[in-house]
N, C-alpha and C. Protein backbone atom coordinates (compact mmCIF):
# COMPACT_ATOMS: atom_id res chain seq x y z
N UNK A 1 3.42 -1.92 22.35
CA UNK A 1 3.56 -2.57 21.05
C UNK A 1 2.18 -2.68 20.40
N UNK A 2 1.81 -2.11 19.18
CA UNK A 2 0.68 -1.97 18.53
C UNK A 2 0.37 -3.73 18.37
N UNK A 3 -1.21 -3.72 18.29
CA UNK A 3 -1.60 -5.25 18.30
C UNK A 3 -2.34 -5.57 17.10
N UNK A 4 -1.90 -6.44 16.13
CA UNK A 4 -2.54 -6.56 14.72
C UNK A 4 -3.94 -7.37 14.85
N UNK A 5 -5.08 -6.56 13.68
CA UNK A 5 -6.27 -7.38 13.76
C UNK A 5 -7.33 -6.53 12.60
N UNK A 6 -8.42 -7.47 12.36
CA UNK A 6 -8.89 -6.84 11.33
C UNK A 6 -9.43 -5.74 11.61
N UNK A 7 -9.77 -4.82 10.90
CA UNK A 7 -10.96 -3.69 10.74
C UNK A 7 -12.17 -3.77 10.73
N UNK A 8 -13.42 -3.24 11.67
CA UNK A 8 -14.36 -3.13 11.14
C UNK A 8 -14.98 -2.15 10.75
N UNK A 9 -15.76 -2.22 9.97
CA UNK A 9 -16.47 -1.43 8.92
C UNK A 9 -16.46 -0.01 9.28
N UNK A 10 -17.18 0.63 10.48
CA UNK A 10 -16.93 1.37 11.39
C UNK A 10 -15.70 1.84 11.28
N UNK A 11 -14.49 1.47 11.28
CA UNK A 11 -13.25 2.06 11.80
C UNK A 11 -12.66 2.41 10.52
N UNK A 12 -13.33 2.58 9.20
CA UNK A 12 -12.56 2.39 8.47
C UNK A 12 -12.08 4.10 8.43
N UNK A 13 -12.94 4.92 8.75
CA UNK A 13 -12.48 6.62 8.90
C UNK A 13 -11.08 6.68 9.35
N UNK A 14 -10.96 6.16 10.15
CA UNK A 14 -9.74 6.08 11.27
C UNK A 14 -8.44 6.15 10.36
N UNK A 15 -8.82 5.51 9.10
CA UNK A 15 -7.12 5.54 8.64
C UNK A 15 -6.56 6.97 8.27
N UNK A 16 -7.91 8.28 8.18
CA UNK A 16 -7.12 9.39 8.20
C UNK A 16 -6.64 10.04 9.21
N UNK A 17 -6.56 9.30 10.47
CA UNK A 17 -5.83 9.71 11.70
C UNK A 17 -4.38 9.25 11.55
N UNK A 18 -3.57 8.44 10.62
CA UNK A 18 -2.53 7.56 10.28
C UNK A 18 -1.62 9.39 9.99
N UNK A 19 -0.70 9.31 10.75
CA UNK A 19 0.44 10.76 10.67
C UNK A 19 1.17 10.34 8.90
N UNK A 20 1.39 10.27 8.11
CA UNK A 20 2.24 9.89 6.54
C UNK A 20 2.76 11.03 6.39
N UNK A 21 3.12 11.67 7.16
CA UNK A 21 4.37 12.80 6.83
C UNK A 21 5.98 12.38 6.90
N UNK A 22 6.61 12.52 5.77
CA UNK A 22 7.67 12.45 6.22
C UNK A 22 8.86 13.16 5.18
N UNK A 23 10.18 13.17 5.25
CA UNK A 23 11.14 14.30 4.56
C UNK A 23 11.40 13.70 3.14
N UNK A 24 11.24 13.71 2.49
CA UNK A 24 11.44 13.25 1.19
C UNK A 24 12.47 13.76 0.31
N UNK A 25 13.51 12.70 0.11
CA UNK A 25 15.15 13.18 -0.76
C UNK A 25 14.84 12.88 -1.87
N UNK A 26 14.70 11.98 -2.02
CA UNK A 26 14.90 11.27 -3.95
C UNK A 26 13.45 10.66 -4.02
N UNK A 27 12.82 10.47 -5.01
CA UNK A 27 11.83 10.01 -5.54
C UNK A 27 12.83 9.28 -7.25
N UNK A 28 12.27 7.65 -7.04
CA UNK A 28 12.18 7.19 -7.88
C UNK A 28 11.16 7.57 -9.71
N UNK A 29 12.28 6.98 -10.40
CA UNK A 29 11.17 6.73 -12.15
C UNK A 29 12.12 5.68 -12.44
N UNK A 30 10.95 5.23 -13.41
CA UNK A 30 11.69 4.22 -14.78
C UNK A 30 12.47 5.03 -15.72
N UNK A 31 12.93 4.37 -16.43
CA UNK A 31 14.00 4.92 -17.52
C UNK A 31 14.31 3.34 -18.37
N UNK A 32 13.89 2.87 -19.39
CA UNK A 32 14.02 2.11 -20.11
C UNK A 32 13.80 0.67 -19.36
N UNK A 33 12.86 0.67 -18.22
CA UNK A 33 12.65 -0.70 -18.04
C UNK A 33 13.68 -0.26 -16.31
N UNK A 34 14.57 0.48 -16.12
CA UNK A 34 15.05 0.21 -14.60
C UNK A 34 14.98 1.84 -13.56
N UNK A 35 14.88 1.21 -12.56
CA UNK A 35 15.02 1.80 -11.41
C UNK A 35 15.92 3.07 -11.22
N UNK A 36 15.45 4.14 -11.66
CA UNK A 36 16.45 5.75 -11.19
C UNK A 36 16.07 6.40 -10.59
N UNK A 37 17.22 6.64 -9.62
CA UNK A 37 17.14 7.73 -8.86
C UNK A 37 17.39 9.16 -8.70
N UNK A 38 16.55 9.98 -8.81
CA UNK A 38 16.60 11.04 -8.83
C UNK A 38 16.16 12.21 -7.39
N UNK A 39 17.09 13.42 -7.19
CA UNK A 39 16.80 14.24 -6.18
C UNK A 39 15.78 15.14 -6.37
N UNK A 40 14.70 15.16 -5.25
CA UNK A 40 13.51 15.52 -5.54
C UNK A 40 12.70 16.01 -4.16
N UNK A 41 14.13 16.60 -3.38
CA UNK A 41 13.32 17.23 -1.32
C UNK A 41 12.14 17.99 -1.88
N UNK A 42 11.19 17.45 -0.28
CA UNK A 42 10.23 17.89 -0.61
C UNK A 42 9.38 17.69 0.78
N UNK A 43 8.86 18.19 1.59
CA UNK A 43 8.12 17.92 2.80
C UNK A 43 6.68 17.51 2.25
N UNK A 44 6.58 15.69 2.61
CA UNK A 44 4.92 15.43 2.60
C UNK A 44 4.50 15.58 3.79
N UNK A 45 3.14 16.81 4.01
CA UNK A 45 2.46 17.16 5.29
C UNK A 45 1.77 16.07 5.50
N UNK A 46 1.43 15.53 5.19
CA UNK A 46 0.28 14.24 5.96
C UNK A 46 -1.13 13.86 3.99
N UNK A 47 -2.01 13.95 4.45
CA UNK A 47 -3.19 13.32 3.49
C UNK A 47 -3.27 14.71 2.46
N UNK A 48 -3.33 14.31 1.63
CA UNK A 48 -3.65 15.42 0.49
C UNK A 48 -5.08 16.41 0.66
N UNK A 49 -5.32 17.32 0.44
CA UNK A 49 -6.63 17.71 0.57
C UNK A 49 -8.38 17.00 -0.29
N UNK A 50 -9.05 17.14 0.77
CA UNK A 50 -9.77 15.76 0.10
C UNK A 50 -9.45 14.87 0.33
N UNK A 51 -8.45 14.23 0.49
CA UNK A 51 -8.26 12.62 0.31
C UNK A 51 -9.51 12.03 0.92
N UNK A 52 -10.02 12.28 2.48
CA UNK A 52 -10.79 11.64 2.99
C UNK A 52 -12.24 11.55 2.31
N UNK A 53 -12.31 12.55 1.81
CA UNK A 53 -14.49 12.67 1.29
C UNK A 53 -13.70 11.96 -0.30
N UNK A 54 -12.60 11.68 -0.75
CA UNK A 54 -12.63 11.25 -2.21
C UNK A 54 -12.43 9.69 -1.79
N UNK A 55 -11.90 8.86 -1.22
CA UNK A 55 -11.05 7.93 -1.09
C UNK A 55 -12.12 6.65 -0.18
N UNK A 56 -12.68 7.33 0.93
CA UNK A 56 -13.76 6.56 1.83
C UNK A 56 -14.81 5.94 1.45
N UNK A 57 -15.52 6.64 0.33
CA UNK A 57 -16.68 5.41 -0.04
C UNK A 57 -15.85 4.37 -0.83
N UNK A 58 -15.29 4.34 -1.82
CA UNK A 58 -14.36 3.42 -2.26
C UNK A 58 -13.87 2.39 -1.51
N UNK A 59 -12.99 2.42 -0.16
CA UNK A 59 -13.29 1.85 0.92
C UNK A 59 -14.46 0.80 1.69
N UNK A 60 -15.36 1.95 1.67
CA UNK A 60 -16.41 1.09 1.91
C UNK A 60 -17.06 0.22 1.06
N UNK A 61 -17.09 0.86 -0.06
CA UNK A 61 -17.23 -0.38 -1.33
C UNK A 61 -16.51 -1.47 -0.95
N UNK A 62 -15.52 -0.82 -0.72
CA UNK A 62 -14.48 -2.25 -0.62
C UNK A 62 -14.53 -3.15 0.04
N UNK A 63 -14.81 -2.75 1.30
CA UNK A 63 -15.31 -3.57 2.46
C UNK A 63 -16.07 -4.30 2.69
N UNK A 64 -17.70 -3.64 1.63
CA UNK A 64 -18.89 -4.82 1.78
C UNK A 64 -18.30 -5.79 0.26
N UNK A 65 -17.54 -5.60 -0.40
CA UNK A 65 -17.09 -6.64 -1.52
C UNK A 65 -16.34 -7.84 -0.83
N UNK A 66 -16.04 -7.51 0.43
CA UNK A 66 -15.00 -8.75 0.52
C UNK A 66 -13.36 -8.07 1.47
N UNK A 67 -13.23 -7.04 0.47
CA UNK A 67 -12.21 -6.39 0.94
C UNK A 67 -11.39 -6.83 2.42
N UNK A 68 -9.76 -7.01 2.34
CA UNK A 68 -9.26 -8.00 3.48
C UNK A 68 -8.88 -6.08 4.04
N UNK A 69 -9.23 -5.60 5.39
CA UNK A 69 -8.55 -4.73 6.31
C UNK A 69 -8.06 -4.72 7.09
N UNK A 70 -6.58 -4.75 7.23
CA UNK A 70 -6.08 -4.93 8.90
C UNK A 70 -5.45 -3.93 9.22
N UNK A 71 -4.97 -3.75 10.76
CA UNK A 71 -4.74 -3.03 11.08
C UNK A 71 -3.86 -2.76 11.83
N UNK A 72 -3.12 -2.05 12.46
CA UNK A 72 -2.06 -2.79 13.94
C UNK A 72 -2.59 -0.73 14.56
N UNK A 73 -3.13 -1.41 16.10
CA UNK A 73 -3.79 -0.52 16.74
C UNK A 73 -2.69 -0.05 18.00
N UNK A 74 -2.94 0.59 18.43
CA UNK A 74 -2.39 1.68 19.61
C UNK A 74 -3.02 1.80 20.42
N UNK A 75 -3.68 0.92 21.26
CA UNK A 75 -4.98 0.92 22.07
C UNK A 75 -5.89 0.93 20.98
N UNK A 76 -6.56 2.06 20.94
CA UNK A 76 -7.57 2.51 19.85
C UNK A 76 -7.33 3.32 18.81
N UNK A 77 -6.32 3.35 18.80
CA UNK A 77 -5.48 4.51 17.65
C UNK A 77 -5.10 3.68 16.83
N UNK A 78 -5.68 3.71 15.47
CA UNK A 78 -5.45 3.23 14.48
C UNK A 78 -4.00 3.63 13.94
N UNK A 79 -2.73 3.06 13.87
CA UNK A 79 -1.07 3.46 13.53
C UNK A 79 -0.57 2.58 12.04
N UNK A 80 -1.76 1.81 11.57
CA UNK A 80 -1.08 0.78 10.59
C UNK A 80 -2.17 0.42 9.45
N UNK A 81 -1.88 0.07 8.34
CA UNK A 81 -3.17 -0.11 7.70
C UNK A 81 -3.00 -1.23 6.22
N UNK A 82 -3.27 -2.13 6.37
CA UNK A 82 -2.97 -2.62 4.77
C UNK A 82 -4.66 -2.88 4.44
N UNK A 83 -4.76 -3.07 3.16
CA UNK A 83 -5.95 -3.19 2.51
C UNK A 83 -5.75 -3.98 0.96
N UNK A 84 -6.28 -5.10 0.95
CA UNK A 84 -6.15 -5.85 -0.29
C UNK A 84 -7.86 -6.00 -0.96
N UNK A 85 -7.75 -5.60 -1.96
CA UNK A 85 -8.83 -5.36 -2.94
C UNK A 85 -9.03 -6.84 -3.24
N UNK A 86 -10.58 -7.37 -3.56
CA UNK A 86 -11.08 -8.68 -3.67
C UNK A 86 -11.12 -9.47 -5.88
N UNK A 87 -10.40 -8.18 -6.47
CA UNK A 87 -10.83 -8.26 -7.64
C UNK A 87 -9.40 -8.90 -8.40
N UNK A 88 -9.44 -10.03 -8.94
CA UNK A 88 -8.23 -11.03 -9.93
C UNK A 88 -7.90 -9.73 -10.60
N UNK A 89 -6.98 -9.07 -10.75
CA UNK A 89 -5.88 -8.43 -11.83
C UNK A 89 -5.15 -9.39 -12.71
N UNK A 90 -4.63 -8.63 -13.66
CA UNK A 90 -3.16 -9.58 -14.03
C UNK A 90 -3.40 -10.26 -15.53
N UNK A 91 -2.64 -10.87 -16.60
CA UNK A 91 -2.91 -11.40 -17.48
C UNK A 91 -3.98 -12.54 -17.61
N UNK A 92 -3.50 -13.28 -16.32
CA UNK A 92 -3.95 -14.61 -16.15
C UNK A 92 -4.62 -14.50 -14.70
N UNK A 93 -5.09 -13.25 -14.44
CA UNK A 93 -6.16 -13.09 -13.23
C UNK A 93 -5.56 -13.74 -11.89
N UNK A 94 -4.32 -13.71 -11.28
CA UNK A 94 -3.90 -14.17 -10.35
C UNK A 94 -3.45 -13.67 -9.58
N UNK A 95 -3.61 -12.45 -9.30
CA UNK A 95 -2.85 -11.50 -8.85
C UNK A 95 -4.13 -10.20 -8.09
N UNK A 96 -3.87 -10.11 -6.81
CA UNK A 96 -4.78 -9.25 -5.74
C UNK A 96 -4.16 -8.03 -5.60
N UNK A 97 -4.68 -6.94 -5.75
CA UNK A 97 -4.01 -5.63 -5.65
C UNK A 97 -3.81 -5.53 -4.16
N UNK A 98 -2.76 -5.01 -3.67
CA UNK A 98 -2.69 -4.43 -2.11
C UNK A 98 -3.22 -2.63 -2.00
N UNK A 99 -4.09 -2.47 -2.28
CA UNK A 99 -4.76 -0.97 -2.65
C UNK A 99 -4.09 -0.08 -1.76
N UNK A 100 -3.93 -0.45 -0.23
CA UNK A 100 -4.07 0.62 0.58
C UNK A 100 -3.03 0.04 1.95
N UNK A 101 -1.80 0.90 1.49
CA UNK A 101 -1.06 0.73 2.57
C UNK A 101 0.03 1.57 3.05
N UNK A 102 -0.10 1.95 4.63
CA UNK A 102 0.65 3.15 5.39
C UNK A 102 0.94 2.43 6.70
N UNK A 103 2.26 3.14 7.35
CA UNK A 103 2.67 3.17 8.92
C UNK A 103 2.51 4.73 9.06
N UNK A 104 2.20 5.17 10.22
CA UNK A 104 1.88 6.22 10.86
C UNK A 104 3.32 6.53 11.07
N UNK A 105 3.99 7.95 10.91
CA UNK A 105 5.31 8.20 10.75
C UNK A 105 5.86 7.70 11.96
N UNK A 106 5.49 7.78 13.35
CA UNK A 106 5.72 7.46 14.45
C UNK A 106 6.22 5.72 14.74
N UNK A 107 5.60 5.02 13.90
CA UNK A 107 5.90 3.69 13.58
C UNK A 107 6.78 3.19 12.44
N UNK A 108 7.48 3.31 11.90
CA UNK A 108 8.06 3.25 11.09
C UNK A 108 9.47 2.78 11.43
N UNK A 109 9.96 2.08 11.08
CA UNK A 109 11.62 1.56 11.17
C UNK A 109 11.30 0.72 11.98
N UNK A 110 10.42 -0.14 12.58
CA UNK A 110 10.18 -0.85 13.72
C UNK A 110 9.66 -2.20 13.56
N UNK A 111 9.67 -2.44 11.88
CA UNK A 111 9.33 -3.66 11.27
C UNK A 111 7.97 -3.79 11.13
N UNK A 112 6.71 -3.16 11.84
CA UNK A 112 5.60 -3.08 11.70
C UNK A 112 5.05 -2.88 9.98
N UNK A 113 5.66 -2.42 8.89
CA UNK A 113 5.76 -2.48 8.25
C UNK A 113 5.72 -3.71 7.39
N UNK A 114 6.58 -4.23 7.76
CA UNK A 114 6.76 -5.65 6.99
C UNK A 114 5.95 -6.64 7.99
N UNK A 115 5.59 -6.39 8.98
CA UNK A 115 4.28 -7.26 9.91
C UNK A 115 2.98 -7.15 8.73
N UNK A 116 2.78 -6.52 8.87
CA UNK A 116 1.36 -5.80 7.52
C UNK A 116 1.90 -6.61 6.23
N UNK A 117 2.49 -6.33 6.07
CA UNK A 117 2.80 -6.86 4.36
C UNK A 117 2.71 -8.22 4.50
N UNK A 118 3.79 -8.80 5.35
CA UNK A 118 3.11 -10.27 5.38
C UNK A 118 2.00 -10.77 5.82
N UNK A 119 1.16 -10.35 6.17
CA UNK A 119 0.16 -10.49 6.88
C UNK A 119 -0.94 -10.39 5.44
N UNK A 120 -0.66 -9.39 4.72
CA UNK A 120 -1.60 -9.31 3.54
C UNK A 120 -0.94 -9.91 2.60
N UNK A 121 0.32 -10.91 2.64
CA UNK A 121 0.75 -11.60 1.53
C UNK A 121 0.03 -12.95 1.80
N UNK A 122 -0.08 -13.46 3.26
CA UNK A 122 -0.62 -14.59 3.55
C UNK A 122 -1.87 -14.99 2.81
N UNK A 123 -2.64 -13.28 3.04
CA UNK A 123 -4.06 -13.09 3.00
C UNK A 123 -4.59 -13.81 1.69
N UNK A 124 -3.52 -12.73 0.74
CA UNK A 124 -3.55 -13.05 -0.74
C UNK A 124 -3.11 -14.29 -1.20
N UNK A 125 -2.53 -15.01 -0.94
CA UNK A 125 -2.13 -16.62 -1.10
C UNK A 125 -3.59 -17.24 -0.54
N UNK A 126 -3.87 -17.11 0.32
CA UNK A 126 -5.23 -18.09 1.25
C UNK A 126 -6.44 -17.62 0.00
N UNK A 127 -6.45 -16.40 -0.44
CA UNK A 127 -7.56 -15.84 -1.34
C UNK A 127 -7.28 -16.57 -2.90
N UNK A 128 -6.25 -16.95 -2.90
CA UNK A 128 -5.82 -17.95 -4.17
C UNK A 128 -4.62 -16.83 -5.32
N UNK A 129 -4.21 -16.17 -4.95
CA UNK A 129 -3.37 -15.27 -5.68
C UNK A 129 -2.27 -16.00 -5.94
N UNK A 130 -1.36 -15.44 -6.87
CA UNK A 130 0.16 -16.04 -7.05
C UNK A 130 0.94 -14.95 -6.66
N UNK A 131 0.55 -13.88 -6.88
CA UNK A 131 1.43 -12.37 -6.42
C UNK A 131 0.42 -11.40 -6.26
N UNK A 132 1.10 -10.39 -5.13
CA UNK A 132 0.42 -9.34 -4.64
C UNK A 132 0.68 -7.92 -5.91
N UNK A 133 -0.22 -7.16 -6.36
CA UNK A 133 -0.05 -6.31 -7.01
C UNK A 133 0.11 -4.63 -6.06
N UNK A 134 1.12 -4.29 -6.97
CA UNK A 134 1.40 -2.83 -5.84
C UNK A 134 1.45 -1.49 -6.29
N UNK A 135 0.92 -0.66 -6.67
CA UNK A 135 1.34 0.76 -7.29
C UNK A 135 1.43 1.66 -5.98
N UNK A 136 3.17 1.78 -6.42
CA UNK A 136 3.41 2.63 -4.86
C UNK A 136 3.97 3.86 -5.47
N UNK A 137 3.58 4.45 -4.18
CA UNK A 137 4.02 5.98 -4.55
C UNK A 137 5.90 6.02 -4.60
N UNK A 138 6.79 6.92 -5.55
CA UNK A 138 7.94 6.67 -5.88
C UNK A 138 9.11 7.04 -5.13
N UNK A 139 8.46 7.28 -3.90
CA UNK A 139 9.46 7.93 -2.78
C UNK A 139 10.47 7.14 -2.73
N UNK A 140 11.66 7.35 -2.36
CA UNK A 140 12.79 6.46 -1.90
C UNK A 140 12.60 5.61 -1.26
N UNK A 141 12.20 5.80 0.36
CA UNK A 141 11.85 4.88 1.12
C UNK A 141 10.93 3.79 0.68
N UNK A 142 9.89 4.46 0.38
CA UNK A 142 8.82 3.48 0.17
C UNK A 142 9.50 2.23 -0.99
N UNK A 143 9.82 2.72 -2.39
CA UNK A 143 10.29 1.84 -2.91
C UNK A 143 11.74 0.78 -2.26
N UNK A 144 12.73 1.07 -1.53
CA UNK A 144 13.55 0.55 -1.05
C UNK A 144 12.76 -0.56 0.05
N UNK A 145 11.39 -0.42 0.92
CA UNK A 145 11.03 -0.86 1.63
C UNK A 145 10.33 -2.31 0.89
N UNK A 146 9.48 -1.74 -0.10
CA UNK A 146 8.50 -2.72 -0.85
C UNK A 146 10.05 -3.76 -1.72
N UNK A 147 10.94 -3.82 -2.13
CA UNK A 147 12.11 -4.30 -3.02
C UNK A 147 12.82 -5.26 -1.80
N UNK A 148 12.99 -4.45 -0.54
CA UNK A 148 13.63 -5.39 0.58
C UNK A 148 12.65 -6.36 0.77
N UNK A 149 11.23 -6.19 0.92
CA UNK A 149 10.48 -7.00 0.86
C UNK A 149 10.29 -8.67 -0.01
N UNK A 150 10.79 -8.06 -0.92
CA UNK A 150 10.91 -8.85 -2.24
C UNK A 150 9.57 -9.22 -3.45
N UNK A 151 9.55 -7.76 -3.52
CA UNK A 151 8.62 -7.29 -4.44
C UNK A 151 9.80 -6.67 -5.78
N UNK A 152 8.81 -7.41 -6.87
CA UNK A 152 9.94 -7.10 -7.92
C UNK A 152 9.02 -5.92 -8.76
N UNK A 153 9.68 -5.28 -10.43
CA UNK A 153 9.12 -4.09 -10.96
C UNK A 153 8.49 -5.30 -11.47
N UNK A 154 6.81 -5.07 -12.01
CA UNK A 154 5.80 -5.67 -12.66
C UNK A 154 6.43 -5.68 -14.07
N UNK A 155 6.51 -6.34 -14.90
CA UNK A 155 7.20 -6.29 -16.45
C UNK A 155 5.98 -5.86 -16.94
N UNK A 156 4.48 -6.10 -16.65
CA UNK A 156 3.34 -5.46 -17.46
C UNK A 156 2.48 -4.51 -16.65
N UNK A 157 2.91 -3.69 -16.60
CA UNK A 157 1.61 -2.81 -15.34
C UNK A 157 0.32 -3.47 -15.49
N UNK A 158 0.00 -3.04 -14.87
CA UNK A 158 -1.92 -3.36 -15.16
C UNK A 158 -2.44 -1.94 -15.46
N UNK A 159 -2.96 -2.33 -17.32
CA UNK A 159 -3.19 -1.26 -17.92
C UNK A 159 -4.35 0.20 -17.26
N UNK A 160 -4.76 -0.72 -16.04
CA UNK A 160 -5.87 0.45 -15.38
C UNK A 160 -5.32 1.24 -14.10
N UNK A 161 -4.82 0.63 -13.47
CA UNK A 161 -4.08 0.73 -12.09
C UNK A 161 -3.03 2.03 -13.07
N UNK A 162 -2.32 1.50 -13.98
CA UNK A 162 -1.04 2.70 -14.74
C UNK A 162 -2.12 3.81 -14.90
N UNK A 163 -2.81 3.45 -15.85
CA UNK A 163 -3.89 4.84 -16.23
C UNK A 163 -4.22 5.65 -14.55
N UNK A 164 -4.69 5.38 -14.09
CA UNK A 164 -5.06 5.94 -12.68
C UNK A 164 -3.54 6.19 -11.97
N UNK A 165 -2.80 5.52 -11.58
CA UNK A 165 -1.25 5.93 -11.40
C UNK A 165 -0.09 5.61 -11.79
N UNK A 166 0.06 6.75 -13.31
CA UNK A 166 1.09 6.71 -14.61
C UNK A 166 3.07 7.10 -13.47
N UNK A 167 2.53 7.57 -12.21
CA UNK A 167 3.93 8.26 -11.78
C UNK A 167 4.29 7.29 -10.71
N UNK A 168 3.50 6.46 -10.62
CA UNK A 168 3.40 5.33 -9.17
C UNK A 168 4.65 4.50 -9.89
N UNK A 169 5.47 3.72 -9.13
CA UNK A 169 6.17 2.53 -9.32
C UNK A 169 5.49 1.06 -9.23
N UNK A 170 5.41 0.22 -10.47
CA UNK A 170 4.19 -0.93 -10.29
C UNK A 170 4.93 -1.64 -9.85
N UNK A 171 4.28 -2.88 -8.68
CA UNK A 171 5.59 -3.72 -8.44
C UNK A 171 5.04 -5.15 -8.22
N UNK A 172 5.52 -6.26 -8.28
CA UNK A 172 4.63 -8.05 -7.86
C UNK A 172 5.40 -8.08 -6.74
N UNK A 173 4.80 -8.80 -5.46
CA UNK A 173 5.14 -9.47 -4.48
C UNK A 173 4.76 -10.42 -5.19
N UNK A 174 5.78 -11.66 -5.15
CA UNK A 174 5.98 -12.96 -5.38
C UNK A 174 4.79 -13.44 -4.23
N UNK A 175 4.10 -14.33 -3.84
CA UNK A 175 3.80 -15.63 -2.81
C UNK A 175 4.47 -16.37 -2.76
């Protein structure tokens, strides 16, 4: 059973060892304000090309800012990853982005998932937030996962987070 705990600085490479492949049926969009589903197979191989030399200093930025990293490990095998950004979003600045979050395909369905999420909902409440901010990618799963959660659609994106990801689904975790 993977054992949850923070990241250090050092380990932060590790999250491109995280497997994120998986079969993809439907991918979510909006359509006047709601939730559609549309068929859209498609095999995701794992990290996009680049991801790692584009995505890692950002990270590390992140990290000496404050940045909350946890992790749920495999011995030393990094399998889990949430990451909450240190910067107020939101109309009324109350709201912590959850930047960075995966289960290693191998982990998945096993609730480890929602271990992480609460774990970075706590985070974000203790950091003074009212809701967690989310731009998730529009896969089926993923959105069905973040909604069981009880993360609702954001009624206002956050006009920068949309600009940077216009195809992402925005979503609030309540606290």
């Amino acid at each position: 059973m993977p054992k949850a705990r923070a990241l250090e600085r050092d380990e932060i490479t590790k999250i491109w060892s995280i497997d994120r492949s998986e079969r993809i049926e439907n991918t979510f969009y909006l359509e006047e304000g709601h939730l559609k589903l549309k068929p859209d197979p498609f095999e995701a191989q794992g990290w996009p090309p680049k991801a790692a030399e584009q995505h890692t200093p950002g990270m590390f930025d992140c990290f000496d800012r404050g940045g909350w990293f946890y992790g749920l490990f495999e011995d030393e095998t990094l399998v889990g990853i949430a990451v909450l950004e240190t910067k107020f979003i939101g109309e009324t600045k109350d709201q912590l982005q959850l930047s960075f979050f995966h289960v290693d395909s191998r982990y998945r369905h096993k609730g480890y998932g929602k271990q992480l999420l609460e774990l970075a909902k706590a985070e974000a409440k203790r950091r003074g937030a009212k809701s967690m901010y989310v731009s998730a990618t529009p896969t089926e799963n993923t959105i069905h996962f973040y909604l069981k959660q009880g993360c609702q659609l954001a009624a206002k994106p956050d006009p920068e987070l949309f600009k940077l990801e216009p195809e992402d689904i925005h979503l609030l975790c309540p606290l």
